[in-house]
N, C-alpha and C. Protein backbone atom coordinates (compact mmCIF):
# COMPACT_ATOMS: atom_id res chain seq x y z
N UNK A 1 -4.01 -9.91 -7.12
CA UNK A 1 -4.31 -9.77 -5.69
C UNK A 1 -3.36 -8.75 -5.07
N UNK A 2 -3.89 -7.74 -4.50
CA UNK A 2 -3.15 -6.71 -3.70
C UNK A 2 -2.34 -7.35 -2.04
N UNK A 3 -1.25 -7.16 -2.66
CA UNK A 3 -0.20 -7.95 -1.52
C UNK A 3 -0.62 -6.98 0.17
N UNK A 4 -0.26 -7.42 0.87
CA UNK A 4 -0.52 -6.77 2.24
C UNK A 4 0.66 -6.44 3.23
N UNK A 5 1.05 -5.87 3.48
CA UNK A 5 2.40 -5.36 4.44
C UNK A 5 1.51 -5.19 5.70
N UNK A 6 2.24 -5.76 6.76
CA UNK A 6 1.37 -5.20 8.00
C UNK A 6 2.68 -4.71 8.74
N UNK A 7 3.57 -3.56 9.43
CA UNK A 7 3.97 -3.04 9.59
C UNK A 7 3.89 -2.46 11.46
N UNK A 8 4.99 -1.97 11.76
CA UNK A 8 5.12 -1.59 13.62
C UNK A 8 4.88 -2.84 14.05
N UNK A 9 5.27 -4.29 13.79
CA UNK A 9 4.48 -5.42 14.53
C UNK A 9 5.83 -5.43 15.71
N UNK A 10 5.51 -5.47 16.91
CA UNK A 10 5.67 -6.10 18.06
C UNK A 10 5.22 -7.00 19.30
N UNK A 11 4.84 -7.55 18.93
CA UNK A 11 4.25 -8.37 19.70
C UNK A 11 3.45 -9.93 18.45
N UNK A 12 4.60 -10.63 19.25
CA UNK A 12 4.61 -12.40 18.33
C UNK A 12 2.64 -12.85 18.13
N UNK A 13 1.91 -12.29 18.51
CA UNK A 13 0.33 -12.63 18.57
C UNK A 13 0.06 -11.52 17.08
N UNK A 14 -0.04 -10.85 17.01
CA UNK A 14 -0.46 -9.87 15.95
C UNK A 14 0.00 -10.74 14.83
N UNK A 15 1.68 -10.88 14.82
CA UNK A 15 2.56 -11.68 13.98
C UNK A 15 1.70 -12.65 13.16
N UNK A 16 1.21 -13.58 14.19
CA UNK A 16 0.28 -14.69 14.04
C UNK A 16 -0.69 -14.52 13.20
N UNK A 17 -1.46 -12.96 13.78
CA UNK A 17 -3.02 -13.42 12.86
C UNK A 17 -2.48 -12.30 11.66
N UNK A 18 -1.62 -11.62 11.55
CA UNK A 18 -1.84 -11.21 10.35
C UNK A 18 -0.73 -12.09 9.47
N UNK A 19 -0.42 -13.14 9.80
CA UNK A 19 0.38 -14.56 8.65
C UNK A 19 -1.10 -15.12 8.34
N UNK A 20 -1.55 -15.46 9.23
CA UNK A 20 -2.77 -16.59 9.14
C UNK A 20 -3.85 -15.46 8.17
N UNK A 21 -4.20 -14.48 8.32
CA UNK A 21 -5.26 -13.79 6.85
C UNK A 21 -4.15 -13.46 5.88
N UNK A 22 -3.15 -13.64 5.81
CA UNK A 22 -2.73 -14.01 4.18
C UNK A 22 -1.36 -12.76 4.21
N UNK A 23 -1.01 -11.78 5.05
CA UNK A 23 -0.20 -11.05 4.90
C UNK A 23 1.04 -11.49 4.31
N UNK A 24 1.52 -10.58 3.11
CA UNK A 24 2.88 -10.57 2.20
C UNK A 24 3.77 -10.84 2.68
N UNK A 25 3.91 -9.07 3.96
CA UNK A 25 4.93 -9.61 4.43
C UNK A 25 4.72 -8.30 6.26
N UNK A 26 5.57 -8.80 7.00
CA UNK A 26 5.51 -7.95 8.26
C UNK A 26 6.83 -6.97 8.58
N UNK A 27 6.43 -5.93 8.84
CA UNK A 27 7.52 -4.95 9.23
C UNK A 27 7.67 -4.78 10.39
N UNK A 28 9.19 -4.44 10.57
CA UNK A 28 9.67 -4.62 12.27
C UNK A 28 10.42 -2.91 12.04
N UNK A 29 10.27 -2.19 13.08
CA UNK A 29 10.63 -0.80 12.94
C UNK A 29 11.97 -0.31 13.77
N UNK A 30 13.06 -0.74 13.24
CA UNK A 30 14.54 -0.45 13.99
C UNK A 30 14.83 1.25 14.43
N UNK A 31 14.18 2.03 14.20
CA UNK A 31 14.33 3.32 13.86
C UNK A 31 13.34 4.18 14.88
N UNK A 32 13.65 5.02 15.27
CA UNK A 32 13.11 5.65 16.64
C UNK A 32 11.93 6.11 16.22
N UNK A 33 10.67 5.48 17.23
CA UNK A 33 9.48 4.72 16.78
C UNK A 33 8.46 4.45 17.47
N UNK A 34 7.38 5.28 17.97
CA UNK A 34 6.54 4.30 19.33
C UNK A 34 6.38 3.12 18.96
N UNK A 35 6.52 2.08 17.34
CA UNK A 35 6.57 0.98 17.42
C UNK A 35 8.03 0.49 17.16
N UNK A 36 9.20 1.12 17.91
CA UNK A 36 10.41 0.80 17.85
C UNK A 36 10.10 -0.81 18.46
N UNK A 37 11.05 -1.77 17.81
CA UNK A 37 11.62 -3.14 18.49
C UNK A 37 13.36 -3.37 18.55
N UNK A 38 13.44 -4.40 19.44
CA UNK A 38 14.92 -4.30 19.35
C UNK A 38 15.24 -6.06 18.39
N UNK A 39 16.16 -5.89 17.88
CA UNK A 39 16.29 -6.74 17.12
C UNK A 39 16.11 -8.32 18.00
N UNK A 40 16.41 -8.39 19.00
CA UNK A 40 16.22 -9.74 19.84
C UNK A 40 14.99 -10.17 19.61
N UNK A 41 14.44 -8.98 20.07
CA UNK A 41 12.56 -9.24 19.99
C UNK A 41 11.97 -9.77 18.59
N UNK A 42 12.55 -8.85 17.98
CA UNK A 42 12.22 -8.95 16.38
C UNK A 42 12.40 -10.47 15.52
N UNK A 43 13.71 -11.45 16.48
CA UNK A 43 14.32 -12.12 15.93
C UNK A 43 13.34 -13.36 16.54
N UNK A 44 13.27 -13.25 17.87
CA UNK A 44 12.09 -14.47 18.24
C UNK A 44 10.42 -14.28 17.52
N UNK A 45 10.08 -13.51 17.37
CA UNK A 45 8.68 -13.35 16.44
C UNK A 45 9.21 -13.79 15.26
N UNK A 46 9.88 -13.51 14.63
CA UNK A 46 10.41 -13.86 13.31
C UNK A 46 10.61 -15.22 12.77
N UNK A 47 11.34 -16.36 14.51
CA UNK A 47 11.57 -17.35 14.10
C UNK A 47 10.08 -17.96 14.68
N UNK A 48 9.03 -17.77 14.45
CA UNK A 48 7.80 -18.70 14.65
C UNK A 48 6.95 -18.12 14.04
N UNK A 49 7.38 -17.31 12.68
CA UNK A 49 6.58 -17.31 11.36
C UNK A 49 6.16 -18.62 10.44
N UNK A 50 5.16 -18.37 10.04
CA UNK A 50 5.35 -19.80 8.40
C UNK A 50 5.77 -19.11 7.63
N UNK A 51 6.31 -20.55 6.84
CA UNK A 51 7.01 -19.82 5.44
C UNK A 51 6.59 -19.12 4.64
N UNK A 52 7.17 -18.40 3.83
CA UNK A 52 6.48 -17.87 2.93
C UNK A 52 6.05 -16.08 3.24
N UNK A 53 6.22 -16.18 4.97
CA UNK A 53 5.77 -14.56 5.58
C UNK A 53 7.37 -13.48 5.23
N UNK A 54 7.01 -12.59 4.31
CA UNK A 54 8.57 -11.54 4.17
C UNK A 54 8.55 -11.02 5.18
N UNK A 55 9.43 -10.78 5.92
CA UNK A 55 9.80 -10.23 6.97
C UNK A 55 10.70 -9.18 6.38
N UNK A 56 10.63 -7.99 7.12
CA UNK A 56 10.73 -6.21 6.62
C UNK A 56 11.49 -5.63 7.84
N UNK A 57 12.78 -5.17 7.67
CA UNK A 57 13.56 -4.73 8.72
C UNK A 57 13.60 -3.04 8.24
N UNK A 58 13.25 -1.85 9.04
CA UNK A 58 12.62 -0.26 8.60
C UNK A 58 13.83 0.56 9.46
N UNK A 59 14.61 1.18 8.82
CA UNK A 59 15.34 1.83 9.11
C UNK A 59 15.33 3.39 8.79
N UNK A 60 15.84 4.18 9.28
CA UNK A 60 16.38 5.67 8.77
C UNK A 60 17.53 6.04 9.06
N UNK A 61 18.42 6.53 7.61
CA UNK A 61 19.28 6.73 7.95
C UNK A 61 20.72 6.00 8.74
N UNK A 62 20.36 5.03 8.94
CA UNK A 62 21.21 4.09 9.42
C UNK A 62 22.74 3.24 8.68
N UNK A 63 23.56 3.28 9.47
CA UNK A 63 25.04 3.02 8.51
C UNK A 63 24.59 1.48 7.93
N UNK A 64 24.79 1.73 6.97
CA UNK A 64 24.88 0.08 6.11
C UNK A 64 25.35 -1.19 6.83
N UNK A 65 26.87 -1.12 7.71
CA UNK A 65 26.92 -1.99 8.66
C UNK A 65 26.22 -2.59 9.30
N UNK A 66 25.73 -1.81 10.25
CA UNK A 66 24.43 -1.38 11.13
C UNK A 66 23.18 -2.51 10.55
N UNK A 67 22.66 -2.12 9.80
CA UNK A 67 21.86 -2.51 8.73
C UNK A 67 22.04 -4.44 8.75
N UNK A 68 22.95 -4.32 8.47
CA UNK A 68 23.40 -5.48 8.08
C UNK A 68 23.42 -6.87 9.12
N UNK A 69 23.83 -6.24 10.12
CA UNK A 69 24.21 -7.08 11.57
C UNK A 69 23.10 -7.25 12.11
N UNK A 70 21.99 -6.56 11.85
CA UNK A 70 20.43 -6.56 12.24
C UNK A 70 19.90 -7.50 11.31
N UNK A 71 19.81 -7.45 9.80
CA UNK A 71 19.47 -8.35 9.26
C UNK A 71 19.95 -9.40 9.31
N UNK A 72 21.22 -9.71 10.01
CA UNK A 72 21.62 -11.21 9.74
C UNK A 72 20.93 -11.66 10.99
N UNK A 73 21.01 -10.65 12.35
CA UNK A 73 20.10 -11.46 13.93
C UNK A 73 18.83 -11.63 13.29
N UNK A 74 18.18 -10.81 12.83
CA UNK A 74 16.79 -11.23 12.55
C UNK A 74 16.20 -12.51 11.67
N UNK A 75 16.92 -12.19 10.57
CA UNK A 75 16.90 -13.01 9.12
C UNK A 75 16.05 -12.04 8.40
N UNK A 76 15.76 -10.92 8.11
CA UNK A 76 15.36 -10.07 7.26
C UNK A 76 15.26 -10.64 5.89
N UNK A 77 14.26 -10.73 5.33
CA UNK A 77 14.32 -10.54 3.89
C UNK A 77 14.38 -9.30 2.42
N UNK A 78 13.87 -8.41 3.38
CA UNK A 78 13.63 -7.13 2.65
C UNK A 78 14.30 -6.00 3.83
N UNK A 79 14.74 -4.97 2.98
CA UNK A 79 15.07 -3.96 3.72
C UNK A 79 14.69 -2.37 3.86
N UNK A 80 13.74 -1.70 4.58
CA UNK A 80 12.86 -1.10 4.56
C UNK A 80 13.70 0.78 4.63
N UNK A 81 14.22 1.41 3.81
CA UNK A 81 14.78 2.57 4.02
C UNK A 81 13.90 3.87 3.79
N UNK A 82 13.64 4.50 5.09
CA UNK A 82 12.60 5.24 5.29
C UNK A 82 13.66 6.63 5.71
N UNK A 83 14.80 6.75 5.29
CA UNK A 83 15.26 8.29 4.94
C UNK A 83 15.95 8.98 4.22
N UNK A 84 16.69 9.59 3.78
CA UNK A 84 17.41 10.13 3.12
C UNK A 84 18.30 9.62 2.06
N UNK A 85 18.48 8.52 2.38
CA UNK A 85 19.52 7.43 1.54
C UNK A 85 19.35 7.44 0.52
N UNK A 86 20.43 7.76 -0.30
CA UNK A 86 20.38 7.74 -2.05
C UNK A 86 20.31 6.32 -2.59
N UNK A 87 20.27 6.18 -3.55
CA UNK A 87 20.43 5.23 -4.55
C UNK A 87 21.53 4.31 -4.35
N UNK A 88 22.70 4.87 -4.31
CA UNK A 88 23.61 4.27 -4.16
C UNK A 88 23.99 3.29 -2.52
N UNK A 89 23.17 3.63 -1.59
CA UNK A 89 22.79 2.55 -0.71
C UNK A 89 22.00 1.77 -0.61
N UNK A 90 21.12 1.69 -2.34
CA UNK A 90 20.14 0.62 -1.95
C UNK A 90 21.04 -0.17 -2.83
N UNK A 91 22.03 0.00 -3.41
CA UNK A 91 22.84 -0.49 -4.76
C UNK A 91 24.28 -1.60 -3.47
N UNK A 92 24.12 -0.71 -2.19
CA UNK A 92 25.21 -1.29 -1.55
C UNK A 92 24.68 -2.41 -0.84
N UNK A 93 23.62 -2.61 -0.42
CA UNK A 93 22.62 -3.25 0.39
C UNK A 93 22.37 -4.43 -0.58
N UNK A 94 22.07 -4.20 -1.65
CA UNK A 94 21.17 -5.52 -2.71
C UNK A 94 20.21 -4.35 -3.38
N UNK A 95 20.03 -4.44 -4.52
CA UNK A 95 18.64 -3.83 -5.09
C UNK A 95 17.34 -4.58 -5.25
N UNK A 96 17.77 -6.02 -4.81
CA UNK A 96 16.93 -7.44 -4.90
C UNK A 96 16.28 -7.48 -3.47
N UNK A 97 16.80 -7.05 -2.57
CA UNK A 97 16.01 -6.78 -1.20
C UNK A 97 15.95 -5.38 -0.46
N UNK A 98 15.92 -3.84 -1.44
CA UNK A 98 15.58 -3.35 -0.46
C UNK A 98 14.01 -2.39 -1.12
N UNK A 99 13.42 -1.71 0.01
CA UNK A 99 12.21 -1.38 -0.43
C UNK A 99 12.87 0.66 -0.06
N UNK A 100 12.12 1.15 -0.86
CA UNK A 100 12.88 2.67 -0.59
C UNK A 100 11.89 3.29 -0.70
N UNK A 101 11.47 4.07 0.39
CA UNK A 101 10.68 4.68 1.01
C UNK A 101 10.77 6.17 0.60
N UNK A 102 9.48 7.16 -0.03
CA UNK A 102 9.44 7.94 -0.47
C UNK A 102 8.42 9.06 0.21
N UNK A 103 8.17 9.79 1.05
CA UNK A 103 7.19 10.85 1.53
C UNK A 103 6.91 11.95 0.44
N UNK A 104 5.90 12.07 0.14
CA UNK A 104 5.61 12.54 -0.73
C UNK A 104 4.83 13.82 -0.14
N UNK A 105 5.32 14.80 -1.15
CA UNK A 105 4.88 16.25 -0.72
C UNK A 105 4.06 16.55 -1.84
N UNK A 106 4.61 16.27 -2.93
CA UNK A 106 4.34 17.03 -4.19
C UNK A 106 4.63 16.46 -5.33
N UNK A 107 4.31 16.96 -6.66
CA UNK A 107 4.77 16.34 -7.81
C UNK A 107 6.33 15.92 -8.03
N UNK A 108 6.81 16.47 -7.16
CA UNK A 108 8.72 16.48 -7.32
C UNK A 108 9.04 15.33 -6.50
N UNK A 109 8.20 14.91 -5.66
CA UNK A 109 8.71 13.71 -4.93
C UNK A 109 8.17 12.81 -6.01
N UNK A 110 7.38 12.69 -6.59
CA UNK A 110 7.43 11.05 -7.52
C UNK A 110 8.73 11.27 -8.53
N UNK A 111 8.84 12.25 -8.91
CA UNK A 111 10.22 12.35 -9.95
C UNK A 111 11.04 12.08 -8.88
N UNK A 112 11.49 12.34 -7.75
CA UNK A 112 12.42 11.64 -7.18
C UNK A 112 12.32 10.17 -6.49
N UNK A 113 11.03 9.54 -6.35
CA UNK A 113 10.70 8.20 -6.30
C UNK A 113 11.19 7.08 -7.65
N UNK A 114 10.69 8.14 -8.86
CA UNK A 114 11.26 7.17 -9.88
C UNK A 114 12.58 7.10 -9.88
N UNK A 115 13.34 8.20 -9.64
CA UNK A 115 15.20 7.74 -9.91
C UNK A 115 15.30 6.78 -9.05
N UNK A 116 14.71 6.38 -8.34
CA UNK A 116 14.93 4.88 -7.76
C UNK A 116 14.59 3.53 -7.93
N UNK A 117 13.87 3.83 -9.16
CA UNK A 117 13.53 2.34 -9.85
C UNK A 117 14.68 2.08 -10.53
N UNK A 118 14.76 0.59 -10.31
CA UNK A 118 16.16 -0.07 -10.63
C UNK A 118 17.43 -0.15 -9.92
N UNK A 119 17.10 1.06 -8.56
CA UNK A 119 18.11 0.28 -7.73
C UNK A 119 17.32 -0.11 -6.39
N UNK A 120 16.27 -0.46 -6.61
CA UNK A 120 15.42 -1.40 -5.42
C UNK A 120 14.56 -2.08 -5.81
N UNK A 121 13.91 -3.08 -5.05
CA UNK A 121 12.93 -4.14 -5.17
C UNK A 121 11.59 -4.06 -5.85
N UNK A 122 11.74 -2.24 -4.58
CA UNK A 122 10.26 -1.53 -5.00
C UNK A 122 10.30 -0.25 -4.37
N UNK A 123 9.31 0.65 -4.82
CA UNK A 123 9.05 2.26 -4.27
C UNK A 123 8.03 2.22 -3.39
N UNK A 124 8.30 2.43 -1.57
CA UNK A 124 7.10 3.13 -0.94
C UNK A 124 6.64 4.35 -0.69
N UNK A 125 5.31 4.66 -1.28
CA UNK A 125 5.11 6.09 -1.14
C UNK A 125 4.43 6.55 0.24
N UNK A 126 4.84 7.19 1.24
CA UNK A 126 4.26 7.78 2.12
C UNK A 126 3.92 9.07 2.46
N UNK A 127 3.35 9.27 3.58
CA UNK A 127 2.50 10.86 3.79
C UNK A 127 3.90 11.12 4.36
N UNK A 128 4.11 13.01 3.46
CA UNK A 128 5.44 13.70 4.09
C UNK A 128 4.54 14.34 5.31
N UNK A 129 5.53 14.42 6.34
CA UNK A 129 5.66 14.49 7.70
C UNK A 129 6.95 15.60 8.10
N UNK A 130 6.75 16.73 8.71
CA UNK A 130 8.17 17.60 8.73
C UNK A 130 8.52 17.35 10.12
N UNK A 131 8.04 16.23 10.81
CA UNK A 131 8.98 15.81 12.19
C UNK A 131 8.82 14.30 11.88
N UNK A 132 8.06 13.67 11.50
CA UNK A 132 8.43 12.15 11.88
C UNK A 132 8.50 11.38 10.16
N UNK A 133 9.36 10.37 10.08
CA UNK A 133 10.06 9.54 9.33
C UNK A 133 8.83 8.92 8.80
N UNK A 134 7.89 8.29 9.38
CA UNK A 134 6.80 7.37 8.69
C UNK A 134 5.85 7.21 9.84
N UNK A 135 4.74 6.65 9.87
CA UNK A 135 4.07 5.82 10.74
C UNK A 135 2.61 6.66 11.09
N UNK A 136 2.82 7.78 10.80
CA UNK A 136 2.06 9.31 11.49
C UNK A 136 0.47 8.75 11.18
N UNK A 137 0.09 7.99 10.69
CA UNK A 137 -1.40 7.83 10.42
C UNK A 137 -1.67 8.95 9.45
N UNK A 138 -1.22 9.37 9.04
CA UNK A 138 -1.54 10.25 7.69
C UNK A 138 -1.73 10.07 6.63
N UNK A 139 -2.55 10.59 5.64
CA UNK A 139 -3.08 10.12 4.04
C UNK A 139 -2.60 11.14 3.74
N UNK A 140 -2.59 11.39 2.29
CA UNK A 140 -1.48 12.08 1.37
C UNK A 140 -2.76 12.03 -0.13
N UNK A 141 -2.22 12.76 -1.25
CA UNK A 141 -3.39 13.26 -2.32
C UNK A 141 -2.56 12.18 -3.16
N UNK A 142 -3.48 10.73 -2.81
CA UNK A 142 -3.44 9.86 -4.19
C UNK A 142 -2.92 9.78 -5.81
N UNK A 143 -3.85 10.85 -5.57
CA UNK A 143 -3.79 11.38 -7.30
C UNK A 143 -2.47 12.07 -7.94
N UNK A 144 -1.43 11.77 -7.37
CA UNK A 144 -0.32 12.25 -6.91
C UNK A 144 0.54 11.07 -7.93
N UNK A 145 0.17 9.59 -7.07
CA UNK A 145 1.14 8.07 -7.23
C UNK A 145 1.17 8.51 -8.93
N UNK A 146 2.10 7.60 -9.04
CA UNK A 146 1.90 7.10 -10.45
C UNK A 146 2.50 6.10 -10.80
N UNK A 147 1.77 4.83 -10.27
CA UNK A 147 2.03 3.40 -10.46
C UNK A 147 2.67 3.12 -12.16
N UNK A 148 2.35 3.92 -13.13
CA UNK A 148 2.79 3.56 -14.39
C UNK A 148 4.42 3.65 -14.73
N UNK A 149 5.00 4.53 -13.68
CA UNK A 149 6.09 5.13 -13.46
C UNK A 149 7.13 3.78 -12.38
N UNK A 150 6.11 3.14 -11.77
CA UNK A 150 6.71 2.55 -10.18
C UNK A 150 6.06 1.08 -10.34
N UNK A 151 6.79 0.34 -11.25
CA UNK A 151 6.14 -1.04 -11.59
C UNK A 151 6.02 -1.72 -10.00
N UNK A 152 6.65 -1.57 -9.03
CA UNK A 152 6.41 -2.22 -7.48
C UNK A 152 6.13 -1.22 -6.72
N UNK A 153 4.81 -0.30 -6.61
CA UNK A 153 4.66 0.59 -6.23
C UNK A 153 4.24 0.04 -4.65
N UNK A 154 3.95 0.44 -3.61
CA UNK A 154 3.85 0.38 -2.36
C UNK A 154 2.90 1.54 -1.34
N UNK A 155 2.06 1.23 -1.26
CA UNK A 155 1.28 2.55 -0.60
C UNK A 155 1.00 2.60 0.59
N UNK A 156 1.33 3.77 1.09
CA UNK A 156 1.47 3.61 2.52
C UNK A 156 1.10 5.11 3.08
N UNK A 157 0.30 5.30 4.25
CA UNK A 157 -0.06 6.54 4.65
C UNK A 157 -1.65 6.66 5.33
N UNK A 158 -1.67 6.34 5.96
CA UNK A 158 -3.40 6.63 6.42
C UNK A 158 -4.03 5.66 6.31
N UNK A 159 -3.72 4.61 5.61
CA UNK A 159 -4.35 3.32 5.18
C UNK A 159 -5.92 3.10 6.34
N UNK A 160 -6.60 2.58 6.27
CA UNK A 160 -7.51 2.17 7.13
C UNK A 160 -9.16 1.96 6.68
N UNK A 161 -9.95 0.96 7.22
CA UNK A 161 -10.92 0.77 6.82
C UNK A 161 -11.90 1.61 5.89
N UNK A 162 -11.78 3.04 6.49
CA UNK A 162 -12.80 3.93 5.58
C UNK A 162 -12.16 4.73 4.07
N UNK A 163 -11.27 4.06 4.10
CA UNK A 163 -10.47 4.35 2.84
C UNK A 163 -9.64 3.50 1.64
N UNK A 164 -9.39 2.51 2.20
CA UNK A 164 -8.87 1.57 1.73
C UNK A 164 -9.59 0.95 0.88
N UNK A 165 -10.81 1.33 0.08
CA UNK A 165 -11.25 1.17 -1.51
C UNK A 165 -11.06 1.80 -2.20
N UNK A 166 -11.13 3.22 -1.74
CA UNK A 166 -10.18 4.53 -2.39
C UNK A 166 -9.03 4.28 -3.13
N UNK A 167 -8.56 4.11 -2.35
CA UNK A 167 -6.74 3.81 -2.63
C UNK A 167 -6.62 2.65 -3.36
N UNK A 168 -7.54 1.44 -3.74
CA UNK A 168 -7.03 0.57 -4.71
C UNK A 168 -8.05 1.04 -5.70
N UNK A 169 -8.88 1.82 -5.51
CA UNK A 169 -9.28 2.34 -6.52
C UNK A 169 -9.04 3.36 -7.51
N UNK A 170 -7.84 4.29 -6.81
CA UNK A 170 -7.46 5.31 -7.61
C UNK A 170 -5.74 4.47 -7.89
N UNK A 171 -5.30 4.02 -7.26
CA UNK A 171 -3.68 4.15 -7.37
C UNK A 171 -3.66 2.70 -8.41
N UNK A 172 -4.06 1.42 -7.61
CA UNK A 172 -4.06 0.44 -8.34
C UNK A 172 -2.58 -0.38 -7.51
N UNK A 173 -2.34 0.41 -6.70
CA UNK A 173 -1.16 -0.91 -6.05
C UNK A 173 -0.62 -2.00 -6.06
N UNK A 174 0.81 -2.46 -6.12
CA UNK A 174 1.42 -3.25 -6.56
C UNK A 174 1.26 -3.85 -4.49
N UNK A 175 1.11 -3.29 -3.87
CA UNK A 175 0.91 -3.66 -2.30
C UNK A 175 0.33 -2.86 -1.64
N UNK A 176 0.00 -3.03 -0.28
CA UNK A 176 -0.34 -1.88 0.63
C UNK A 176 0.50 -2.30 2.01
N UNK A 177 0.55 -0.69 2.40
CA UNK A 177 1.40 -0.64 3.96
C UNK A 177 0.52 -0.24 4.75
N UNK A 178 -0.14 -1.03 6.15
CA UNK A 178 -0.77 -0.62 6.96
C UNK A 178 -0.10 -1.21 8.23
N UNK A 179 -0.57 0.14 9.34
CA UNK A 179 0.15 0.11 10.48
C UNK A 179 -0.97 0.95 11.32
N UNK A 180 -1.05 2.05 11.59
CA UNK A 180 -1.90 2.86 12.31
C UNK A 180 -3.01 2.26 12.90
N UNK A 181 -3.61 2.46 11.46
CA UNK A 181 -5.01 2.34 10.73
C UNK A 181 -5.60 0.96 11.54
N UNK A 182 -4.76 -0.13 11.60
CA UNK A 182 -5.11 -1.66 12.30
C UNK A 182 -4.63 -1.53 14.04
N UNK A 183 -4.44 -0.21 14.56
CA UNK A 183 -4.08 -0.50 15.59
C UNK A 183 -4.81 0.00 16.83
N UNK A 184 -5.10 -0.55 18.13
CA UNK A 184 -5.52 -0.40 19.30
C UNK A 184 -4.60 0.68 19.97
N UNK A 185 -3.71 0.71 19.78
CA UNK A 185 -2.28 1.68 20.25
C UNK A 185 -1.18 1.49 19.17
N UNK A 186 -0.17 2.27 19.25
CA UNK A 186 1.15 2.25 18.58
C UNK A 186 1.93 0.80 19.17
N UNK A 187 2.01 0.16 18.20
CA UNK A 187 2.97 -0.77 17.78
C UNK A 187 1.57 -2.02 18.58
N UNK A 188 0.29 -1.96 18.94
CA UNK A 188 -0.37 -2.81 19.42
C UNK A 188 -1.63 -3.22 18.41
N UNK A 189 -1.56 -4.05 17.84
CA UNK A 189 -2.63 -4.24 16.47
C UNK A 189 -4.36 -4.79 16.98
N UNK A 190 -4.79 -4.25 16.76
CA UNK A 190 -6.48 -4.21 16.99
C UNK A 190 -7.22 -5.74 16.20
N UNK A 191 -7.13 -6.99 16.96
CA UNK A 191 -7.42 -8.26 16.11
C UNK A 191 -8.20 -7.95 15.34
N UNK A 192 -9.69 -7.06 15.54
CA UNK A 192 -10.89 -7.10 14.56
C UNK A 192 -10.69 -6.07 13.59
N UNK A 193 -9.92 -4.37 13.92
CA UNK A 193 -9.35 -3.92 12.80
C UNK A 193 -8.81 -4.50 11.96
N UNK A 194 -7.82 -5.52 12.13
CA UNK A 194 -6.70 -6.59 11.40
C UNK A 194 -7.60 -7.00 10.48
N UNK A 195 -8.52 -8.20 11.67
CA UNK A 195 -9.61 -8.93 10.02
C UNK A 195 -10.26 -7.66 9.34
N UNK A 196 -10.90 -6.98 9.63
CA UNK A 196 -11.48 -6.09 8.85
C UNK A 196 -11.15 -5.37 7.61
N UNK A 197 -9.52 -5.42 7.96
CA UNK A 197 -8.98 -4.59 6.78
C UNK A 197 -9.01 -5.42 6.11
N UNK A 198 -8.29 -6.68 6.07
CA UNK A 198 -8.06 -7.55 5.30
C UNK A 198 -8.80 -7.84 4.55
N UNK A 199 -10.30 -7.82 4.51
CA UNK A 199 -11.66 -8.34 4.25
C UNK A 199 -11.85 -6.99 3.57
N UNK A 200 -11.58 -6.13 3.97
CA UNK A 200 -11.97 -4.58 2.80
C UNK A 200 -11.35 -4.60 1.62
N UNK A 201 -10.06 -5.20 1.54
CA UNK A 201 -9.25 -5.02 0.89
C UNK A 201 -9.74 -6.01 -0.26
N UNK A 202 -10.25 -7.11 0.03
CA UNK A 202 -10.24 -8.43 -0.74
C UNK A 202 -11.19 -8.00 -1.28
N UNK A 203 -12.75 -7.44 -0.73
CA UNK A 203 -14.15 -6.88 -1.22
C UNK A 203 -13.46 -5.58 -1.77
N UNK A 204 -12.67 -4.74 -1.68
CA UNK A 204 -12.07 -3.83 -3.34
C UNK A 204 -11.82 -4.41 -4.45
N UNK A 205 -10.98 -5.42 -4.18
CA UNK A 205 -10.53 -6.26 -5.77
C UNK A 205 -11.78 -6.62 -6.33
């Protein structure tokens, strides 16, 4: 079963229905963001999850400290690094909770996605962007991934109803990251996009 990330969540109602259709886990976006949250916010949605929902704290670039003092207000389980950060900060963080975020341009970005297997949880691949960090609603050339390479591969980029058989059809995903694609506005999730994807996703498998 293809795990589900639902991602930019602000607002404790979205929270809700994408726990209740089965979501993995939810991402909260610390990092300058039209779905920026502040950790307070982040921390009351968080505490009126059910169990079992991973909760995803998305950073760039951010001091490890930093990092840290956020995940303990929130209760973070996973840690979402969407910039520049080598290896050796997912090694300082835990390699057991963080997810390391990869924009992909070209064949040279999966060779640099793989030097990061083994010091994280898992590899997310996203659409490269030469002004913004992640989120852009953008798709990226599939045929690119190479899940054989990225045993916790993560796909993320454009995601959305008219595509999202595509993508478990060519890549084969260890998860998917959707955010845009399910939304009414930035950081505001569209209830019937929500079910819909969810239901695309399940009719791919």
């Amino acid at each position: 079963m293809t795990r589900i990330k639902v991602c930019g969540i602000t607002r404790p109602e979205d929270a809700a229905q994408a726990a209740a259709l089965g979501a993995w886990a939810l991402g909260f976006v610390f990092a300058k963001s039209p779905r920026r949250i502040q950790p307070g916010q982040a921390a009351r949605i968080a505490s009126g999850l059910p169990e079992g929902i991973l909760k995803v704290g998305v950073f760039v670039d951010e001091a490890p400290n930093l990092i840290e003092a956020v995940a303990e207000e929130v209760g973070l389980d996973l840690i979402q690094l969407h910039g520049t950060e080598p290896a050796e900060t997912c090694d300082l963080l835990g390699r057991d909770r963080v997810i390391k975020a990869i924009r992909v341009r070209c064949e040279e970005s999966l060779a640099q996605a793989a030097d990061y297997v083994g010091h994280c949880f898992a590899v997310l691949l996203d659409a490269w962007d030469p002004l913004a960090a992640g989120g852009t609603g953008k798709s990226w050339d599939w045929s690119l991934a190479s899940p054989e390479r990225l045993p916790r591969l993560i796909l993320a980029g454009g995601l959305g109803l008219d595509n999202v058989d595509e993508a478990i059809r060519l890549v084969g995903p260890w998860a998917l990251d959707v955010s845009s694609g399910v939304e009414a506005a930035p950081g505001i999730k569209d209830p019937e996009l929500l079910q819909a994807f969810f239901q695309a996703v399940r009719e791919a498998e």
